[in-house]
PDB file of N, CA and C in Angstrom:
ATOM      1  N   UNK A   1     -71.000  91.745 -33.953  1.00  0.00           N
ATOM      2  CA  UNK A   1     -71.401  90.578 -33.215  1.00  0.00           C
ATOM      3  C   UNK A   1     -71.646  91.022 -31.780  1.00  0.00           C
ATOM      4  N   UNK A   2     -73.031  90.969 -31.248  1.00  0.00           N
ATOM      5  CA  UNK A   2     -73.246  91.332 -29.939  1.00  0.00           C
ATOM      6  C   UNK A   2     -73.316  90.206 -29.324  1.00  0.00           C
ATOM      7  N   UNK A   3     -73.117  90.649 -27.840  1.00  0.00           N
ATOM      8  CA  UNK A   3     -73.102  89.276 -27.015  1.00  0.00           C
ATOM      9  C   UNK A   3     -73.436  87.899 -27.331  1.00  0.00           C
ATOM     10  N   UNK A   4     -72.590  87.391 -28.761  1.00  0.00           N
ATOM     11  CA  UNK A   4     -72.587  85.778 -29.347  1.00  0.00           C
ATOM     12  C   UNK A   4     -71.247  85.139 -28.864  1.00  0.00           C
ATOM     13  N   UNK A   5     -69.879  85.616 -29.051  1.00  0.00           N
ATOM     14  CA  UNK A   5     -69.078  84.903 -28.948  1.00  0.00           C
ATOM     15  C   UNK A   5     -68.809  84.397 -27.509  1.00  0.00           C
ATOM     16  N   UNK A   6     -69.331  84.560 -26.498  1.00  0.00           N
ATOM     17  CA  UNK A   6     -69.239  83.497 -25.162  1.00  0.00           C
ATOM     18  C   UNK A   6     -69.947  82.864 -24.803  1.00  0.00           C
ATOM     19  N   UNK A   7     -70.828  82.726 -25.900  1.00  0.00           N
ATOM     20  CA  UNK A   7     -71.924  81.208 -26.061  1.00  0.00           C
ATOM     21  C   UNK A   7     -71.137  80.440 -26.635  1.00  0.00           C
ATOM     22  N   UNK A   8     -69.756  80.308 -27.539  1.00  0.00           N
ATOM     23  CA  UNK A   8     -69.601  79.309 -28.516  1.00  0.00           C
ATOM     24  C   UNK A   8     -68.211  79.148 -27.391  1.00  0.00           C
ATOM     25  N   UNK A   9     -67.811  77.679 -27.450  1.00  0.00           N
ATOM     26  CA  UNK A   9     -66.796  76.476 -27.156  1.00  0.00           C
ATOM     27  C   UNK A   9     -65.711  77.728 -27.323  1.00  0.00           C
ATOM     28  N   UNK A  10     -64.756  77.842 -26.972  1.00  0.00           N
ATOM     29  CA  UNK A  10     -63.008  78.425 -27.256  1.00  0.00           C
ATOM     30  C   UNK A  10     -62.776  77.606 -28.288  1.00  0.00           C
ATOM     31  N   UNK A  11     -62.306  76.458 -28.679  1.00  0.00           N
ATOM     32  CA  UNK A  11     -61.912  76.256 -29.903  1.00  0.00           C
ATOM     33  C   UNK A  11     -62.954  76.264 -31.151  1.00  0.00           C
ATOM     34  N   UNK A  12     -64.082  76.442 -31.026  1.00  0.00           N
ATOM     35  CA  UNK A  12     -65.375  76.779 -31.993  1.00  0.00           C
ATOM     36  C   UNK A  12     -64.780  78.579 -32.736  1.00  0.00           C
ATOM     37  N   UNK A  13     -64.533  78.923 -31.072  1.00  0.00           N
ATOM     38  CA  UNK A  13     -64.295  80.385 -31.328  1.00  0.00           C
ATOM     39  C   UNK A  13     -62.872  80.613 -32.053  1.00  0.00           C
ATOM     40  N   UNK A  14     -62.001  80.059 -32.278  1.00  0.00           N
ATOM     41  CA  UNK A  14     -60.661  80.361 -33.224  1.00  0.00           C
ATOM     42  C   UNK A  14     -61.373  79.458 -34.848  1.00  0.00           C
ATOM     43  N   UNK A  15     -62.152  78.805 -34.509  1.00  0.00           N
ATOM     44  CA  UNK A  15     -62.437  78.132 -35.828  1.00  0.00           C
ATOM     45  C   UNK A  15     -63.442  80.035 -36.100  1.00  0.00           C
ATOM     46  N   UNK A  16     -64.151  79.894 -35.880  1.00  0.00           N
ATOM     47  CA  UNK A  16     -64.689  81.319 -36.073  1.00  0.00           C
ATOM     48  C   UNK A  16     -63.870  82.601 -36.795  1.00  0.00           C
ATOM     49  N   UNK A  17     -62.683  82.854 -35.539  1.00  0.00           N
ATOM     50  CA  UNK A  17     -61.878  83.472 -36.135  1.00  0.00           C
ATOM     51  C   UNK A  17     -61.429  83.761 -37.565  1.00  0.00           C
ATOM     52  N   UNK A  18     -61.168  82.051 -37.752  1.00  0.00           N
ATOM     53  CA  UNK A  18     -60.474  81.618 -39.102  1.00  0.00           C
ATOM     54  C   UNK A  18     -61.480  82.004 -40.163  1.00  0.00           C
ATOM     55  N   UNK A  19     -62.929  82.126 -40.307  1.00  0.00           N
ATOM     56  CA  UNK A  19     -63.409  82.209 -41.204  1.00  0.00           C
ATOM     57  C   UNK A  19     -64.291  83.569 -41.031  1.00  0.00           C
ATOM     58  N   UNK A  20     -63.796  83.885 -40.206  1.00  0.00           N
ATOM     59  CA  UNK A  20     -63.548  86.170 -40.470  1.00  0.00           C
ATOM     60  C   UNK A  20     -62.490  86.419 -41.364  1.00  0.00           C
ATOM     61  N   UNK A  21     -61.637  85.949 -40.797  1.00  0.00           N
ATOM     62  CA  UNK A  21     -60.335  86.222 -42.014  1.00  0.00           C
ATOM     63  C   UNK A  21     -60.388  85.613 -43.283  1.00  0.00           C
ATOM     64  N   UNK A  22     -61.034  84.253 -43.480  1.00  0.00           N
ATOM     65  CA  UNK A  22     -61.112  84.025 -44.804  1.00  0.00           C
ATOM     66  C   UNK A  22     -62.194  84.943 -45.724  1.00  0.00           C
ATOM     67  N   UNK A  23     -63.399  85.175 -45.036  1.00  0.00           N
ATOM     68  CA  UNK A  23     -64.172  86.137 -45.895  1.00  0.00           C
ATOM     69  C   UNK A  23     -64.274  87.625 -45.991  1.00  0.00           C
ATOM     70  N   UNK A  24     -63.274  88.215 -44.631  1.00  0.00           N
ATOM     71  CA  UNK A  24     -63.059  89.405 -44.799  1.00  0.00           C
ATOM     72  C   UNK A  24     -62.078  90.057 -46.091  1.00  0.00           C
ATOM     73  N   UNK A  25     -62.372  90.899 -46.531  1.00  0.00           N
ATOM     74  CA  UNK A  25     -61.435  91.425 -47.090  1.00  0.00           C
ATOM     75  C   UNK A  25     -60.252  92.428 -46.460  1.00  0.00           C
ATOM     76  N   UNK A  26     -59.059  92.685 -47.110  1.00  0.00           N
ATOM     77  CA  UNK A  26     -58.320  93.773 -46.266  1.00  0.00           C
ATOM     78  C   UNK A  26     -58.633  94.755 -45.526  1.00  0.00           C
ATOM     79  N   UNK A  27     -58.531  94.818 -44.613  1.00  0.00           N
ATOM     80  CA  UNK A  27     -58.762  95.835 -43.402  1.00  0.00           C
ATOM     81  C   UNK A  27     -60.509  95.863 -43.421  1.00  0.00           C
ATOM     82  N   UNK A  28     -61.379  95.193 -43.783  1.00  0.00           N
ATOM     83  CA  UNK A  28     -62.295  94.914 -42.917  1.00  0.00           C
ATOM     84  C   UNK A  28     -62.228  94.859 -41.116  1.00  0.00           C
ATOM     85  N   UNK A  29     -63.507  95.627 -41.093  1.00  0.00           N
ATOM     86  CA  UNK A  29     -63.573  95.766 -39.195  1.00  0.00           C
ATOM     87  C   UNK A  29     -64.790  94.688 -39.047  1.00  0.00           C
ATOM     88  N   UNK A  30     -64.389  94.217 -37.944  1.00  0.00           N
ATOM     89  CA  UNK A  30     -64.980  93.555 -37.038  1.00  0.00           C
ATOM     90  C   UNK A  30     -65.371  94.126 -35.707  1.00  0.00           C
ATOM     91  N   UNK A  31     -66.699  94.067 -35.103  1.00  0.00           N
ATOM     92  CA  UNK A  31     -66.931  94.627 -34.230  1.00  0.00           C
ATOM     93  C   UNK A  31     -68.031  93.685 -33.549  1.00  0.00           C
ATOM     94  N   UNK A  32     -66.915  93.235 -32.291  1.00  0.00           N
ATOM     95  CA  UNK A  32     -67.200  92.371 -31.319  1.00  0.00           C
ATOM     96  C   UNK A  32     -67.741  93.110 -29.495  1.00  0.00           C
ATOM     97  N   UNK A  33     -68.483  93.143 -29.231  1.00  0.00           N
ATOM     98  CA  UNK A  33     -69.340  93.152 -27.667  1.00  0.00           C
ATOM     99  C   UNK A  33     -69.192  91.662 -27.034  1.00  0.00           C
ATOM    100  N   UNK A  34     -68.782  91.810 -25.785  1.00  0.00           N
ATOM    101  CA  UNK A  34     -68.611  90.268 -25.001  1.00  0.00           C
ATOM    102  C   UNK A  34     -69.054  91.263 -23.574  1.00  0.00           C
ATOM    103  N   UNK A  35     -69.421  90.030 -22.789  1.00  0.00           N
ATOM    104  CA  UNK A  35     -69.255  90.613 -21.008  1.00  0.00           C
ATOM    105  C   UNK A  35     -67.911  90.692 -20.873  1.00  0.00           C
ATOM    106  N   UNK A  36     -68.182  91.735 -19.859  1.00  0.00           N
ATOM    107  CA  UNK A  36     -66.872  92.458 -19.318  1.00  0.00           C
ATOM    108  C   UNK A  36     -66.236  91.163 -18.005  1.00  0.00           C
ATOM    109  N   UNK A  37     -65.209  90.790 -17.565  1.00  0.00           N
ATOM    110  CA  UNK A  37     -64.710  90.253 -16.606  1.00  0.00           C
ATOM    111  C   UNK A  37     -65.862  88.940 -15.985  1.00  0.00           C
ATOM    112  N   UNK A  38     -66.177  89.042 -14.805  1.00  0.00           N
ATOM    113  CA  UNK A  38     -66.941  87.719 -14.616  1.00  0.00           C
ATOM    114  C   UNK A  38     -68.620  87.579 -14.673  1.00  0.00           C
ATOM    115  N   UNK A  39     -68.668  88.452 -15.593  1.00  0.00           N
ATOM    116  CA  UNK A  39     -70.475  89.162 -15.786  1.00  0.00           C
ATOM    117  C   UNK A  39     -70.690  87.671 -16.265  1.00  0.00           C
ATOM    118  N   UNK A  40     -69.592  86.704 -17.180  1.00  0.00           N
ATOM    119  CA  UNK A  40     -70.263  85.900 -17.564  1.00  0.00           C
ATOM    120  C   UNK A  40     -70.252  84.599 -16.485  1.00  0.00           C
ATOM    121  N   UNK A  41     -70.142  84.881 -16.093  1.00  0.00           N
ATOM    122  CA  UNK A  41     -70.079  83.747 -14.637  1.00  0.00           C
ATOM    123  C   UNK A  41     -71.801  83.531 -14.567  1.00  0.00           C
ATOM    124  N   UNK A  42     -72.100  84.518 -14.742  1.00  0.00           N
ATOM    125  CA  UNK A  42     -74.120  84.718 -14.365  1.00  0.00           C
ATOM    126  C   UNK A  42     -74.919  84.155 -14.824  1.00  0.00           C
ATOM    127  N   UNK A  43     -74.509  83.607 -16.122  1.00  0.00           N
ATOM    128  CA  UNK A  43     -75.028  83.108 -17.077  1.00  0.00           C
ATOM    129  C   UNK A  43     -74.345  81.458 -17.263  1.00  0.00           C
ATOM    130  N   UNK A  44     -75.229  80.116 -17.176  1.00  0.00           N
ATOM    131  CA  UNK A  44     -74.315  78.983 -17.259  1.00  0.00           C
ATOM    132  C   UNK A  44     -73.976  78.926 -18.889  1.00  0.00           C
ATOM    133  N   UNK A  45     -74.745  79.047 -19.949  1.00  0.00           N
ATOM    134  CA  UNK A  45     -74.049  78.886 -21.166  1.00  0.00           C
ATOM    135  C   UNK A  45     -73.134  80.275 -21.585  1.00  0.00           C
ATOM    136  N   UNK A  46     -72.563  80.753 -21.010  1.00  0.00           N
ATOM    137  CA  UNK A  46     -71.339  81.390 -21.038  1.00  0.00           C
ATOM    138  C   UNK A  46     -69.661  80.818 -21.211  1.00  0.00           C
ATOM    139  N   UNK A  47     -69.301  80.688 -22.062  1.00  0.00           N
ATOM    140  CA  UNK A  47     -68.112  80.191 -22.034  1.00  0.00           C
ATOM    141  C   UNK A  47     -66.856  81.208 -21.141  1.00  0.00           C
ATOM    142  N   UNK A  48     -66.944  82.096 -21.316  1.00  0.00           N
ATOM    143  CA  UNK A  48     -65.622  82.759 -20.412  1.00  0.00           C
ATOM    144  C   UNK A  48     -65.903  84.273 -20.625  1.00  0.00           C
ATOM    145  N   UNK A  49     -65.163  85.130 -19.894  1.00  0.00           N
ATOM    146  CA  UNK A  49     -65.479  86.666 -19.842  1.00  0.00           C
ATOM    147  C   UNK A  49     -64.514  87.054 -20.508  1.00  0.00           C
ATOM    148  N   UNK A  50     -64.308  88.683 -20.718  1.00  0.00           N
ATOM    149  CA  UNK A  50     -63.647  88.953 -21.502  1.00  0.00           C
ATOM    150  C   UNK A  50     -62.849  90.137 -20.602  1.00  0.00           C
ATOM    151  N   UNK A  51     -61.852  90.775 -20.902  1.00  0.00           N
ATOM    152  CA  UNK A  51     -61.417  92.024 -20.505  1.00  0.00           C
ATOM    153  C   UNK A  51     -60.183  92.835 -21.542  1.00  0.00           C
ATOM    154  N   UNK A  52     -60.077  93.691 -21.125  1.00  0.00           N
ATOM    155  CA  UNK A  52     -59.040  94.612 -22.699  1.00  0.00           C
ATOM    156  C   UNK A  52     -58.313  94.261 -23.288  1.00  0.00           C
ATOM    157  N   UNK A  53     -57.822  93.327 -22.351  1.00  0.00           N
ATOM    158  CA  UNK A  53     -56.045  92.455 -22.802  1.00  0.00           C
ATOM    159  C   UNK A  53     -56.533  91.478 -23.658  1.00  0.00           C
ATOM    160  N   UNK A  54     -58.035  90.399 -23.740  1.00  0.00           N
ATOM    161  CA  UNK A  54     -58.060  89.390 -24.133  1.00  0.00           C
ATOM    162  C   UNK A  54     -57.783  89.470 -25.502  1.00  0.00           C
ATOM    163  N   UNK A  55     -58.160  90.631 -26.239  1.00  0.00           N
ATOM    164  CA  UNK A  55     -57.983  90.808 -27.530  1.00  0.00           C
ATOM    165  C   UNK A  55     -56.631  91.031 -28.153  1.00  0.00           C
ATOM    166  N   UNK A  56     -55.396  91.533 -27.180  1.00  0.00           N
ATOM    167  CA  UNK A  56     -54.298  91.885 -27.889  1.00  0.00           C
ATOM    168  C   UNK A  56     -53.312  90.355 -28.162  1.00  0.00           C
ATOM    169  N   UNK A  57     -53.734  89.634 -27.977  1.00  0.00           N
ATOM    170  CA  UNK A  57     -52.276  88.262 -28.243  1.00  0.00           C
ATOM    171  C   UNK A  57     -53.449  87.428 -29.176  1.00  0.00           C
ATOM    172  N   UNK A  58     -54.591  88.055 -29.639  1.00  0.00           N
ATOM    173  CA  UNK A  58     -55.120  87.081 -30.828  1.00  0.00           C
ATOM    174  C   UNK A  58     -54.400  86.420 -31.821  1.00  0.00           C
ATOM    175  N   UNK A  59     -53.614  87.010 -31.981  1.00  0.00           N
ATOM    176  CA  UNK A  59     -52.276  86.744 -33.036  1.00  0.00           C
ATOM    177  C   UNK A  59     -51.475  85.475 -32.584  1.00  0.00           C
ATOM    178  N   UNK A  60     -51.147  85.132 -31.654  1.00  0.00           N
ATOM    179  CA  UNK A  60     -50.512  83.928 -31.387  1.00  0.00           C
ATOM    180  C   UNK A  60     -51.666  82.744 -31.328  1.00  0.00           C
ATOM    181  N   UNK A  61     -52.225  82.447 -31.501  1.00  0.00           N
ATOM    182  CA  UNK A  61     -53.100  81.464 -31.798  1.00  0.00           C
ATOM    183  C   UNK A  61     -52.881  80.714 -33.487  1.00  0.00           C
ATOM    184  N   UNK A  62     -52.113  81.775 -34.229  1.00  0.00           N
ATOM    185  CA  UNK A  62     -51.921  81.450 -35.418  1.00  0.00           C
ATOM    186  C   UNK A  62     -50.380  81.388 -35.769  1.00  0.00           C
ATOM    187  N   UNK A  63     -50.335  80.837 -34.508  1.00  0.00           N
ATOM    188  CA  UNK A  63     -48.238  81.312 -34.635  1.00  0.00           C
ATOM    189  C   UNK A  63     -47.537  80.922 -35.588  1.00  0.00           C
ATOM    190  N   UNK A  64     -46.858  81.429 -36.685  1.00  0.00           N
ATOM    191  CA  UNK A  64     -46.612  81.330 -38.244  1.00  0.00           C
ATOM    192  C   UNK A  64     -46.950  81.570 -38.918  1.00  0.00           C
ATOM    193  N   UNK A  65     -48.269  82.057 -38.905  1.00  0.00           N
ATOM    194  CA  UNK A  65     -49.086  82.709 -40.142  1.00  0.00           C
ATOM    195  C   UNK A  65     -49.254  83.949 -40.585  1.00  0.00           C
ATOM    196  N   UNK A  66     -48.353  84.409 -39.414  1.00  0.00           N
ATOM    197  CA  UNK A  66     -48.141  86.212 -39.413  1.00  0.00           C
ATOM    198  C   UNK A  66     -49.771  86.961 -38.721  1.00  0.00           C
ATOM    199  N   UNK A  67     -49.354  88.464 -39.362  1.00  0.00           N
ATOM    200  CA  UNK A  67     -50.444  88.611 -38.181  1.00  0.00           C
ATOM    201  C   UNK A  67     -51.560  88.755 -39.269  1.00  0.00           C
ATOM    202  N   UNK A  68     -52.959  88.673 -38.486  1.00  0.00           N
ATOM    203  CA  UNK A  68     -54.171  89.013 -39.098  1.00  0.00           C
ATOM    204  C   UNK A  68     -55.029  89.393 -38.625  1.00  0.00           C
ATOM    205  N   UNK A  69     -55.353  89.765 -37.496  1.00  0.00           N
ATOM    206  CA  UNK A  69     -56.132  90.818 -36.658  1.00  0.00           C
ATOM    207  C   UNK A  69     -55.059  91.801 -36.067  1.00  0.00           C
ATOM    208  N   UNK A  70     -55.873  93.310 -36.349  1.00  0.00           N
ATOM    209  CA  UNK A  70     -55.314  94.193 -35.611  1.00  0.00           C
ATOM    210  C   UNK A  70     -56.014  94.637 -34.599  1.00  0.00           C
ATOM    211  N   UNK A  71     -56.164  94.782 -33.472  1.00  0.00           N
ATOM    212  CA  UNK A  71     -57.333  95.551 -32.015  1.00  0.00           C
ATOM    213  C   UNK A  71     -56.923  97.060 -32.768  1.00  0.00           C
ATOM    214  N   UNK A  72     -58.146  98.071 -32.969  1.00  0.00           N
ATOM    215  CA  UNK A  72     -58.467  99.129 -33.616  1.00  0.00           C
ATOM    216  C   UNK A  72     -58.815 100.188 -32.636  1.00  0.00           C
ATOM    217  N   UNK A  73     -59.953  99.408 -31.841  1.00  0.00           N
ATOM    218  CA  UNK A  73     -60.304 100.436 -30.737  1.00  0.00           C
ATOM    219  C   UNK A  73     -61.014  99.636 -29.644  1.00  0.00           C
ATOM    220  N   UNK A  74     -60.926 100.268 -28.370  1.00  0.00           N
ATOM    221  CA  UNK A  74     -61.714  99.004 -27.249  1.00  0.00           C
ATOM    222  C   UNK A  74     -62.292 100.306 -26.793  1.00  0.00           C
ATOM    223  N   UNK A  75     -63.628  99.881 -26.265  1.00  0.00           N
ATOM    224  CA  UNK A  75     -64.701 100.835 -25.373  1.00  0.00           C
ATOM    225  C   UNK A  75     -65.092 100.000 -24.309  1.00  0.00           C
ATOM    226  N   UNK A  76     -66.160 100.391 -23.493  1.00  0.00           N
ATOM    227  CA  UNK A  76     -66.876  99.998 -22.636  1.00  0.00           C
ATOM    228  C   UNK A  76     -68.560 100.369 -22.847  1.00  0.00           C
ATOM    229  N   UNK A  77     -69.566  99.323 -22.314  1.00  0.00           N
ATOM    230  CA  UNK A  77     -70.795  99.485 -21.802  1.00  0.00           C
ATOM    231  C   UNK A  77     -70.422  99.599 -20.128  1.00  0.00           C
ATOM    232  N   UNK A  78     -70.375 101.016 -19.428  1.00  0.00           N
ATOM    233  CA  UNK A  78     -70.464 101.412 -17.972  1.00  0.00           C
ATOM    234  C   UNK A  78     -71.952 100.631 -17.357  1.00  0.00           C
ATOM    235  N   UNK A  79     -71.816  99.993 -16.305  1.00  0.00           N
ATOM    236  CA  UNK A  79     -72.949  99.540 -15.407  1.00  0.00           C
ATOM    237  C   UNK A  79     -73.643 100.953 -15.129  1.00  0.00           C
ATOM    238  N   UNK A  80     -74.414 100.852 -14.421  1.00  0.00           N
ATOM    239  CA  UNK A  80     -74.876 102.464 -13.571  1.00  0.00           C
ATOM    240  C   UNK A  80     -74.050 102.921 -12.952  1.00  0.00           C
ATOM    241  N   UNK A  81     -73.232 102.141 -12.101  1.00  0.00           N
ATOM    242  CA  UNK A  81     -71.803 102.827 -11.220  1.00  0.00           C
ATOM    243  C   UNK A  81     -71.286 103.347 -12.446  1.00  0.00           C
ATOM    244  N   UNK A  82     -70.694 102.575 -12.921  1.00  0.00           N
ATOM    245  CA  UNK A  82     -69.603 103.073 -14.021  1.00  0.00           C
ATOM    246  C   UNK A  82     -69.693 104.258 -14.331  1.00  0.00           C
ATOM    247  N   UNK A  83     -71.191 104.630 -14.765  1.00  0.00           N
ATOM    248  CA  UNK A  83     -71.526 106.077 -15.999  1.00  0.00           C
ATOM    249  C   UNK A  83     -71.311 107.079 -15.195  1.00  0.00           C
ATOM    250  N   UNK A  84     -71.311 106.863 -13.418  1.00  0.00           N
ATOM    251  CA  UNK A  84     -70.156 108.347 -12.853  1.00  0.00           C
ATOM    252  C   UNK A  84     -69.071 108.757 -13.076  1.00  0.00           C
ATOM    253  N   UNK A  85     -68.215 108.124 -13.686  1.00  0.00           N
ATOM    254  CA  UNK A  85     -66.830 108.194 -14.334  1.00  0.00           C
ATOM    255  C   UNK A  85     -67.280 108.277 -15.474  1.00  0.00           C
ATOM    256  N   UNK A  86     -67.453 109.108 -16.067  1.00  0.00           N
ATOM    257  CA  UNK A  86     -67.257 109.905 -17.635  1.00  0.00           C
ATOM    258  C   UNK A  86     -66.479 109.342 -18.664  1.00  0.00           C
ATOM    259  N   UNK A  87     -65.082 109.411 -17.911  1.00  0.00           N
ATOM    260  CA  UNK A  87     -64.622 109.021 -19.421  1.00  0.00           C
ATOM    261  C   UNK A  87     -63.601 106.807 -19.039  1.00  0.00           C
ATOM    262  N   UNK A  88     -63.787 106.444 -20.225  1.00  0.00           N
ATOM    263  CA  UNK A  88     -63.715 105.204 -20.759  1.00  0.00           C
ATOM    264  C   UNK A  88     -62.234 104.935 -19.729  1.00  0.00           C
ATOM    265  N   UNK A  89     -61.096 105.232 -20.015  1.00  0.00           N
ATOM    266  CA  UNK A  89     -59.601 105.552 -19.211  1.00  0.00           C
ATOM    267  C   UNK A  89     -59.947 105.526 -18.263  1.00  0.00           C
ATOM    268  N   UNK A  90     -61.273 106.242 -17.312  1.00  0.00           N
ATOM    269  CA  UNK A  90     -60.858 106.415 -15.463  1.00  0.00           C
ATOM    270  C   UNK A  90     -61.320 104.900 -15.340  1.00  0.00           C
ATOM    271  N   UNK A  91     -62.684 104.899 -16.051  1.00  0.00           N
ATOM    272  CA  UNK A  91     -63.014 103.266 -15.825  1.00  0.00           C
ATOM    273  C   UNK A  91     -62.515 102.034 -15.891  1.00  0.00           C
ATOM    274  N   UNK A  92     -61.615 101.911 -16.950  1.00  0.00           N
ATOM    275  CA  UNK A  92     -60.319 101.174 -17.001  1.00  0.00           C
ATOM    276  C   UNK A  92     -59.921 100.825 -15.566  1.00  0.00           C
ATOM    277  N   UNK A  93     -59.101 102.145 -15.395  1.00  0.00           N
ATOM    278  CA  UNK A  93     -58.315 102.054 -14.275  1.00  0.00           C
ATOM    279  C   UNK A  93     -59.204 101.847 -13.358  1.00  0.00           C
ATOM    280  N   UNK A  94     -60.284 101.820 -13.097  1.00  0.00           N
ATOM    281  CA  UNK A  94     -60.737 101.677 -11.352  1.00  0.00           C
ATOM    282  C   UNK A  94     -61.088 100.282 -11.695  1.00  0.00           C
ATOM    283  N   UNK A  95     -61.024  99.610 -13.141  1.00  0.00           N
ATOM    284  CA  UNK A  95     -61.889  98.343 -13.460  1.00  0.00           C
ATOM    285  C   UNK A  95     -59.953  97.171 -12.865  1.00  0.00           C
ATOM    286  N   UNK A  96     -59.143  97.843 -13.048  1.00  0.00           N
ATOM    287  CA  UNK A  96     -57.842  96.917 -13.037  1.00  0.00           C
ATOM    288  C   UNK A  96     -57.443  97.064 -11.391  1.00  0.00           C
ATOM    289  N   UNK A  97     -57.679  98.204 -10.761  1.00  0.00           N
ATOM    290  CA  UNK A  97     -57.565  98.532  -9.378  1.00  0.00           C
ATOM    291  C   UNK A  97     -58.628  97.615  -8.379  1.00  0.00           C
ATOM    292  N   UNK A  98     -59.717  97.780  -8.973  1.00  0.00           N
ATOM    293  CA  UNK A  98     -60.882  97.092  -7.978  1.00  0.00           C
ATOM    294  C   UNK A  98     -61.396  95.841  -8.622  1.00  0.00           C
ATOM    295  N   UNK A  99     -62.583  95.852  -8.649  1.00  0.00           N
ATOM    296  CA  UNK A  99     -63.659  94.822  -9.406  1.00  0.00           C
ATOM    297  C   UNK A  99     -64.025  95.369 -10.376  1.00  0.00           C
ATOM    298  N   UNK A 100     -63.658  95.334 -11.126  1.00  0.00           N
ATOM    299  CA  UNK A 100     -64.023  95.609 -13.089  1.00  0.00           C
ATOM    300  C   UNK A 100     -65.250  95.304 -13.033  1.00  0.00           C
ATOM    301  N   UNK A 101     -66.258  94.115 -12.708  1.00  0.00           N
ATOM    302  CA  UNK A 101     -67.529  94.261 -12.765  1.00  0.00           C
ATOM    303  C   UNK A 101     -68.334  95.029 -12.224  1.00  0.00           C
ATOM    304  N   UNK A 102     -68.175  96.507 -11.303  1.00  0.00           N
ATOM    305  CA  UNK A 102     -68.599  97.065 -11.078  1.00  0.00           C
ATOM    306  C   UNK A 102     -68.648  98.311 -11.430  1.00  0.00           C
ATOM    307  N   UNK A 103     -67.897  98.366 -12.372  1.00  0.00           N
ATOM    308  CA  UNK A 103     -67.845  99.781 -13.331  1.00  0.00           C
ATOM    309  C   UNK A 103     -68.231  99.307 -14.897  1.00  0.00           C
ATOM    310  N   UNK A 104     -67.769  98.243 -15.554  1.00  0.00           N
ATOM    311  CA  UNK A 104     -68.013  98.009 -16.351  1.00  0.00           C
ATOM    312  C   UNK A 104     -69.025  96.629 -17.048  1.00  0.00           C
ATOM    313  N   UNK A 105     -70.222  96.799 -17.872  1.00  0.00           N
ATOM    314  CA  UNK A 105     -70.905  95.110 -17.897  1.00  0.00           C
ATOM    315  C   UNK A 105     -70.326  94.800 -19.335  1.00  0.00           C
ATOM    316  N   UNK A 106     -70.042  95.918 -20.140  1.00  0.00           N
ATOM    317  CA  UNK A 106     -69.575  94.813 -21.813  1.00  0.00           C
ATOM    318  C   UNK A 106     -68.360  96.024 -22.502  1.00  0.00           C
ATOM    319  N   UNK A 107     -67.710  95.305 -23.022  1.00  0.00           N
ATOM    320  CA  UNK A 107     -66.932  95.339 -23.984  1.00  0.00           C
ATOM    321  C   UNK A 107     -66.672  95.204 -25.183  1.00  0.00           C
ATOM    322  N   UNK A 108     -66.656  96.444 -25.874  1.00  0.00           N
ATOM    323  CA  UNK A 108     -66.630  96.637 -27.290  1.00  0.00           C
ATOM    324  C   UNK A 108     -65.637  96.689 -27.705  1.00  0.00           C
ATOM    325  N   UNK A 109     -64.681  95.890 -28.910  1.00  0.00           N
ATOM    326  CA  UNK A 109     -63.422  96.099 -29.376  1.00  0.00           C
ATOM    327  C   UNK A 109     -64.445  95.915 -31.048  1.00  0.00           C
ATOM    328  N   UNK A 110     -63.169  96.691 -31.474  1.00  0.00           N
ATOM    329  CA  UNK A 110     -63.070  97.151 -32.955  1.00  0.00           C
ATOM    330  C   UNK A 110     -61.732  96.260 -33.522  1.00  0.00           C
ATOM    331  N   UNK A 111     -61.753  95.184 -34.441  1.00  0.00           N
ATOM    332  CA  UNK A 111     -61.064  94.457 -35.175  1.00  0.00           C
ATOM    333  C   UNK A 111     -60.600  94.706 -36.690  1.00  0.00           C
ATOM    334  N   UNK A 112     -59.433  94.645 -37.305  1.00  0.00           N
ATOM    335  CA  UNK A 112     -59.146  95.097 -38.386  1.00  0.00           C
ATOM    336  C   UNK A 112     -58.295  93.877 -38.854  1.00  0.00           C
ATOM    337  N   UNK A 113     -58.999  93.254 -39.982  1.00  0.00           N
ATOM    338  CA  UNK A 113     -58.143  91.902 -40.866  1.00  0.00           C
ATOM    339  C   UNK A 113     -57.400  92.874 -41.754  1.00  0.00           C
ATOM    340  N   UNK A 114     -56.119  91.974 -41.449  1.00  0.00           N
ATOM    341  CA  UNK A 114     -55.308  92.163 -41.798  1.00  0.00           C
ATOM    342  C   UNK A 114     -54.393  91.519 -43.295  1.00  0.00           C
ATOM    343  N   UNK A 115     -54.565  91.249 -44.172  1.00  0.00           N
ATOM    344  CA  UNK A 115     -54.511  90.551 -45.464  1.00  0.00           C
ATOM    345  C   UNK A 115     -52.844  90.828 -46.164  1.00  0.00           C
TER     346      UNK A 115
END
């Protein structure tokens, strides 16, 4: 899924959720791209930005149901600044130190249902 899920409502988007997991099978990956931090500010039908952390407490949204997404792997799309820093880690860190939108424009996480 490339840059779709911050067009749709937040609660559209856990209804979404719910029916990854119903048609995924076990350990099916999911592989989600969103804007990085306030890239989506730029855009008015943007629902909200994203950054590394947003993906790890997916799991409480379903509190009781145990878990069913696992975060697998997170990357980056580097802006032009960014791609001077080589590797994914320095960018991180200069993205949590400074303005994340200036090293980084999207975010790739890798999803694993969990059954």
């Amino acid at each position: 899924m490339r840059n779709l899920l911050e067009h749709i409502p937040i609660p559209i988007q856990l209804k979404l959720f719910d029916e990854f997991y119903r048609i995924c099978r076990n350990n099916a990956r999911i592989w989600i791209r969103v804007p990085y931090g306030s890239h989506w500010t730029r855009r008015i039908d943007h629902y909200r930005g994203y950054t590394f952390a947003t993906f790890d407490h997916l799991d409480s949204y379903w509190f009781g149901k145990g878990t069913r997404f696992k975060v697998v792997s997170r990357s980056d799309h580097p802006t032009w600044l960014g791609r001077l820093f080589l590797h994914t880690k320095i960018r991180q860190l200069l993205a949590k130190a400074t303005v994340g939108d200036l090293f980084i424009k999207d975010l790739i996480v890798e999803i694993k249902v969990i059954k």
